[in-house]
C-alpha atoms as a PDB file:
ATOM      1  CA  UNK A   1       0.000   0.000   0.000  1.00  0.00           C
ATOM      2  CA  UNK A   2       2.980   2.457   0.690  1.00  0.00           C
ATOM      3  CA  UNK A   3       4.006   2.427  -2.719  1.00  0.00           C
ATOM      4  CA  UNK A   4       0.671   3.472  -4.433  1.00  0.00           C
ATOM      5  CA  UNK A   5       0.909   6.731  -1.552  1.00  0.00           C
ATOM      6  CA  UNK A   6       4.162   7.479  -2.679  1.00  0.00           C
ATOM      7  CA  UNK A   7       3.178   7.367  -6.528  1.00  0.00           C
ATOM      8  CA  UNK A   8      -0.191   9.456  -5.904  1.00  0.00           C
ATOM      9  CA  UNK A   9       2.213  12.408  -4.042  1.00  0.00           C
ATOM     10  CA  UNK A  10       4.705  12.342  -6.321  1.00  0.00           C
ATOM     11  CA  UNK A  11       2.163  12.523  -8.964  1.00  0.00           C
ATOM     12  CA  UNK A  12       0.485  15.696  -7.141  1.00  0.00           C
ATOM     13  CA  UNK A  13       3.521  17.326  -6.615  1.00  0.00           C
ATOM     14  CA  UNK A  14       4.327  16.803 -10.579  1.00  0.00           C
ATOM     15  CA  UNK A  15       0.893  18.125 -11.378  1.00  0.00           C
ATOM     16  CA  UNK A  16       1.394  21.180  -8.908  1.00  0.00           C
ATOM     17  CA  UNK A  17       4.391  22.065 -10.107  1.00  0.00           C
ATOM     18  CA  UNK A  18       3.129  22.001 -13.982  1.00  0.00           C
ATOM     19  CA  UNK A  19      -0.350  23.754 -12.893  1.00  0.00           C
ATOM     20  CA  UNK A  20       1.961  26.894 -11.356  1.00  0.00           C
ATOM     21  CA  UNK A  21       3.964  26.756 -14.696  1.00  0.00           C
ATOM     22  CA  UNK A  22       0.826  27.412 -16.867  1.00  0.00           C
ATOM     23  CA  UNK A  23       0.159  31.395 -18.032  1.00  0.00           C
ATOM     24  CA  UNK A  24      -2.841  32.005 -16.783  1.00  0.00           C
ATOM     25  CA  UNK A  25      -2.426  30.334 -12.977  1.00  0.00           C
ATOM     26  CA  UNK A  26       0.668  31.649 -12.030  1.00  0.00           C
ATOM     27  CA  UNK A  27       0.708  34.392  -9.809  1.00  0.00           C
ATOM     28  CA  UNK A  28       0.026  37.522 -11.137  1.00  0.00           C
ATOM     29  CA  UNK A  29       3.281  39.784 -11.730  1.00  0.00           C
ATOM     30  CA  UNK A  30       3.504  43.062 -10.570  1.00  0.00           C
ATOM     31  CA  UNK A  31       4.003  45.742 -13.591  1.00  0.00           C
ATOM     32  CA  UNK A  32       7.294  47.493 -13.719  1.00  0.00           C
ATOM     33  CA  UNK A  33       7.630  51.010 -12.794  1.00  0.00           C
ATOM     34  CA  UNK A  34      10.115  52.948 -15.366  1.00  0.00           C
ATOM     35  CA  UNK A  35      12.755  54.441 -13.296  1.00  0.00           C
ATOM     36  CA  UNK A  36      12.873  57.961 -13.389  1.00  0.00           C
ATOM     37  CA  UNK A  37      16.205  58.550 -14.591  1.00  0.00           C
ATOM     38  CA  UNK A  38      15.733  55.484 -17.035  1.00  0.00           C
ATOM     39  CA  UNK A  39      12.936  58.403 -18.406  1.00  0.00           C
ATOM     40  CA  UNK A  40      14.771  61.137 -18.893  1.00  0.00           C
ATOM     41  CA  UNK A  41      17.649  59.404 -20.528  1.00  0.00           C
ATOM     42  CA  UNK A  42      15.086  58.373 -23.123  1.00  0.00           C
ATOM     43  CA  UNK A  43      14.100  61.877 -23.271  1.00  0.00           C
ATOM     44  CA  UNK A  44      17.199  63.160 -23.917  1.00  0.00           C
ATOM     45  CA  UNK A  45      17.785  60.525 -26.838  1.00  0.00           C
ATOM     46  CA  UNK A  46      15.669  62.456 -28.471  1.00  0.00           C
ATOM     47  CA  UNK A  47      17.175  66.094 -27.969  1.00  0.00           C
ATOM     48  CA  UNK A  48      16.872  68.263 -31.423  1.00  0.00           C
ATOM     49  CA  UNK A  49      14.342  66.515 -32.974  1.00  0.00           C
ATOM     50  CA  UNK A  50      12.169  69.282 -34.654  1.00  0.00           C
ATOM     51  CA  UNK A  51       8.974  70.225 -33.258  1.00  0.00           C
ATOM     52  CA  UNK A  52       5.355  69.207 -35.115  1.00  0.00           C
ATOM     53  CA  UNK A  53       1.902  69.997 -34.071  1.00  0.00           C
ATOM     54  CA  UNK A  54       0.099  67.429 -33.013  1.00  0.00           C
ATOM     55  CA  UNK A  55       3.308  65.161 -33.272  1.00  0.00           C
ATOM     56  CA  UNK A  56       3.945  62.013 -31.366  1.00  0.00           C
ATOM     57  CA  UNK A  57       6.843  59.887 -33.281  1.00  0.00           C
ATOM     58  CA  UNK A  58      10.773  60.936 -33.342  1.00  0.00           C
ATOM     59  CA  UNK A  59       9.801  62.635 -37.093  1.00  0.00           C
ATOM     60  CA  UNK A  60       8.604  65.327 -34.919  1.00  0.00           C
ATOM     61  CA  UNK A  61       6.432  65.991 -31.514  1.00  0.00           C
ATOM     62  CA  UNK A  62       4.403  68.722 -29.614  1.00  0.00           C
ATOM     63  CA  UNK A  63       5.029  68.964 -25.855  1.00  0.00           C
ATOM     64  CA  UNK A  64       2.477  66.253 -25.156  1.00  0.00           C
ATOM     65  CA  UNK A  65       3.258  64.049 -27.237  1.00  0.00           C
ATOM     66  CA  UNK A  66       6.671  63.507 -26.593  1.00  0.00           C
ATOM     67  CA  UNK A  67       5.924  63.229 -23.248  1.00  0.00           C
ATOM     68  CA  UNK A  68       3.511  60.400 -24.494  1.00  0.00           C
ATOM     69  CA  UNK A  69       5.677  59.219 -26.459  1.00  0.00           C
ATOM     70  CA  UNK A  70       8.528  58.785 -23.537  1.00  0.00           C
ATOM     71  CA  UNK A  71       6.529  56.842 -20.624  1.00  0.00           C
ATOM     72  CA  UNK A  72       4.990  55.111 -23.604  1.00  0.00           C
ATOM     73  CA  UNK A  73       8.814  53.877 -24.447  1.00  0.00           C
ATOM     74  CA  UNK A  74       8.908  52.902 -20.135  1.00  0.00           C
ATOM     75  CA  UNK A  75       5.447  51.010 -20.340  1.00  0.00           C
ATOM     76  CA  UNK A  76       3.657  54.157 -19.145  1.00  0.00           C
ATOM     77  CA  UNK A  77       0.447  55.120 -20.923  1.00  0.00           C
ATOM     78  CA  UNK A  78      -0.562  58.524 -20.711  1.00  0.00           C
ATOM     79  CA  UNK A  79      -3.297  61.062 -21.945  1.00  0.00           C
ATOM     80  CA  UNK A  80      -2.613  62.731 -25.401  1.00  0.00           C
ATOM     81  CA  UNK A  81      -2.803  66.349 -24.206  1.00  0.00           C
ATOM     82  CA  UNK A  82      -1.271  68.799 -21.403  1.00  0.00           C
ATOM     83  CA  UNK A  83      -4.198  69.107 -19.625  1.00  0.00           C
ATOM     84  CA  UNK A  84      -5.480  65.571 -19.515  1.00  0.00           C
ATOM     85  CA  UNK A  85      -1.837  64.782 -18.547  1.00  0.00           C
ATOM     86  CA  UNK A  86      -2.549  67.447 -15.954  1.00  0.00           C
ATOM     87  CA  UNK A  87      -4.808  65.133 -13.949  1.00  0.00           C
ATOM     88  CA  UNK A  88      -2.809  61.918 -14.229  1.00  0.00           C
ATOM     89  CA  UNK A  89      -0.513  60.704 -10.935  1.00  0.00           C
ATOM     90  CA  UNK A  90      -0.257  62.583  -7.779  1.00  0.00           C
ATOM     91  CA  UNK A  91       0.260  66.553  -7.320  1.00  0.00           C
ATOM     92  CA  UNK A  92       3.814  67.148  -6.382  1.00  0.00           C
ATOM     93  CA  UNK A  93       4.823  70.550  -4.732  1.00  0.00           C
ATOM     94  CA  UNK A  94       7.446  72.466  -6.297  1.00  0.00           C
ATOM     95  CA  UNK A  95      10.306  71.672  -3.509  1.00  0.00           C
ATOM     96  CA  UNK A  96       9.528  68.258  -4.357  1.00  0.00           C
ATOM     97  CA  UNK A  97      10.393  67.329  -8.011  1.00  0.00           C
ATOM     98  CA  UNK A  98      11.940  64.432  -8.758  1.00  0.00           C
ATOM     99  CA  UNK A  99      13.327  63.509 -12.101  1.00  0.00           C
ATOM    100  CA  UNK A 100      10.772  61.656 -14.297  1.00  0.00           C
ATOM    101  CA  UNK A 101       8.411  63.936 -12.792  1.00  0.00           C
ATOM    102  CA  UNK A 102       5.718  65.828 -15.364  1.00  0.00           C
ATOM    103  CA  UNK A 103       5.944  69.637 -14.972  1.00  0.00           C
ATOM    104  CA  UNK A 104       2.823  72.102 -16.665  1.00  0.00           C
ATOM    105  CA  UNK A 105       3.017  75.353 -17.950  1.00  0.00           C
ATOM    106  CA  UNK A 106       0.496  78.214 -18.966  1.00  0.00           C
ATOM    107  CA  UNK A 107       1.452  79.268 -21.789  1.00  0.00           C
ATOM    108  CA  UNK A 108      -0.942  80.050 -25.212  1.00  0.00           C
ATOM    109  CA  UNK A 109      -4.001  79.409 -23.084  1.00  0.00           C
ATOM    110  CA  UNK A 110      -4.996  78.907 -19.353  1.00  0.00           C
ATOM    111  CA  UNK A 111      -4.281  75.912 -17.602  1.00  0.00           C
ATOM    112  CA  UNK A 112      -1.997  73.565 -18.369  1.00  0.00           C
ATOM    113  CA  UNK A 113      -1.125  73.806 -22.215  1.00  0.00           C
ATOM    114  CA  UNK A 114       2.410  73.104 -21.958  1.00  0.00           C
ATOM    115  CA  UNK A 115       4.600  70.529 -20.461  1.00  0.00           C
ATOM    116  CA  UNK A 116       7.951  68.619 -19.732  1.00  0.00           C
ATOM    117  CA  UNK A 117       9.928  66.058 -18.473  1.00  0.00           C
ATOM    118  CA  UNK A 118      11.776  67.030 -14.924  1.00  0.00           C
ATOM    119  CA  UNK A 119      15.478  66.529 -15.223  1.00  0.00           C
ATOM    120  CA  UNK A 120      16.939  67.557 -11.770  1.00  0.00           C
ATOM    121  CA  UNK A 121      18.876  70.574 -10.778  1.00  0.00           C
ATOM    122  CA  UNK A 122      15.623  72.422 -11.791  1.00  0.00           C
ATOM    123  CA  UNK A 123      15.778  72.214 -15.179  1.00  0.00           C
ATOM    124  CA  UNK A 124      13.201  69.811 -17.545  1.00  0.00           C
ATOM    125  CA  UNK A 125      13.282  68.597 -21.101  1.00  0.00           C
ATOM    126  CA  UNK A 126      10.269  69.606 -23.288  1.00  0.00           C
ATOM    127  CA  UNK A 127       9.461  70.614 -26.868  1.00  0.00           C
ATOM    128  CA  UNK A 128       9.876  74.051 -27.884  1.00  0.00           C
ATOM    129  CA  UNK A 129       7.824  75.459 -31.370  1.00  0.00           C
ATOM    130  CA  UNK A 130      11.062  76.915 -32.110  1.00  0.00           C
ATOM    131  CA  UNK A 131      13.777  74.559 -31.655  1.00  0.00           C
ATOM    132  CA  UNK A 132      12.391  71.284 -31.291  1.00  0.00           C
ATOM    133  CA  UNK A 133      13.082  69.040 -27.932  1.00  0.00           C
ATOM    134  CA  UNK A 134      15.453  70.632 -26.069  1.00  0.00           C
ATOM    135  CA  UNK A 135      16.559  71.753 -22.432  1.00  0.00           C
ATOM    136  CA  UNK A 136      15.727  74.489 -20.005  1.00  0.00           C
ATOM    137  CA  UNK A 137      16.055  75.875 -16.900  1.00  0.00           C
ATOM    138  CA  UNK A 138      12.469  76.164 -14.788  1.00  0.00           C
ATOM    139  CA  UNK A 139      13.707  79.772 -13.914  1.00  0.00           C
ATOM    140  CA  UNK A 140      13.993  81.359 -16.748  1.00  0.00           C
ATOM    141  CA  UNK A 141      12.342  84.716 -17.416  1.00  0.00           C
ATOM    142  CA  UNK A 142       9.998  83.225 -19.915  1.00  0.00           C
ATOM    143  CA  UNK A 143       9.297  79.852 -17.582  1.00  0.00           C
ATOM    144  CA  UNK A 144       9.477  80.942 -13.933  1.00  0.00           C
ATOM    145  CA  UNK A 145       6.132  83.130 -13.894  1.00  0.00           C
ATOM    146  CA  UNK A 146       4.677  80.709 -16.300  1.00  0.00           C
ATOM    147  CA  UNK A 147       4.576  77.532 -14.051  1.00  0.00           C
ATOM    148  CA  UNK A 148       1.497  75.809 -12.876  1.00  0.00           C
ATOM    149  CA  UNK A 149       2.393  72.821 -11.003  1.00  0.00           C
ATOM    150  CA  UNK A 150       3.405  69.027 -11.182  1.00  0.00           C
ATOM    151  CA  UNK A 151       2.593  65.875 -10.985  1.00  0.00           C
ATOM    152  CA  UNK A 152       4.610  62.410 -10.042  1.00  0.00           C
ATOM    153  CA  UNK A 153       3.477  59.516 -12.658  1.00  0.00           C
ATOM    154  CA  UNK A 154       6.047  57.420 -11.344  1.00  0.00           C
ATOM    155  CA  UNK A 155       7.053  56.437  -8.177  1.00  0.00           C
END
């Protein structure tokens, strides 16, 4: 009789063992966050590239959608537009930016109708009309009184 137990647990533990193998039982998996410098160095791959309205590929972007673009390259999906991207994540307080974090201007209209990617040292990568992605420094005359606020996508 002991033999016919052993055979009926090693068969169990076989079937176990296959059962947590198969897609579809297996524990979920949590989803990876991008890391925020991970972010901005894929932000920055794309420094110079020429500005298009309503752009969202490398051949040419608008603020929003290379920020799109970016957390979409990091498993991130976001809104198309500043505003919607506006009321995505938590609100961060100035003091508080992280790189990776989204910052929103005012600029041709109210609320938030431009934004960029926080790099650290309080400067952020964005898409100017002018001269395509590029870098600048939150506290420049043209940004500084412009700023609306932030928001952490990330953790």
């Amino acid at each position: 009789m002991r033999p016919l137990i052993r055979i009926n647990a090693v068969c169990l533990l076989i079937f176990l063992l296959v059962l947590i193998n198969i897609p579809g039982y297996a524990a979920p998996k949590k989803p990876v966050q991008p890391e925020p410098d991970s972010v901005v160095k894929t932000a920055e791959k794309y420094l110079k590239t020429p500005y298009k309205f309503g752009g969202e590929s490398p051949k040419g972007f608008d603020c929003s959608g290379f920020v799109k673009y970016v957390y979409n390259k990091h498993g991130k999906k976001l809104p198309r537009t500043s505003d919607d991207q506006y009321m995505t994540g938590k609100k961060v307080a100035k003091a508080n930016l992280k790189a990776g974090d989204l910052v929103f201007f005012t600029t041709y209209a109210p609320g938030a109708s431009h934004v960029g990617i926080y790099c650290g040292n309080g400067k952020f990568i964005h898409v100017s009309s002018s001269r395509g992605v590029m870098i600048s420094r939150m506290d420049e005359p043209y940004w500084k009184p412009r700023y609306l606020g932030a928001r952490r996508v990330i953790n």
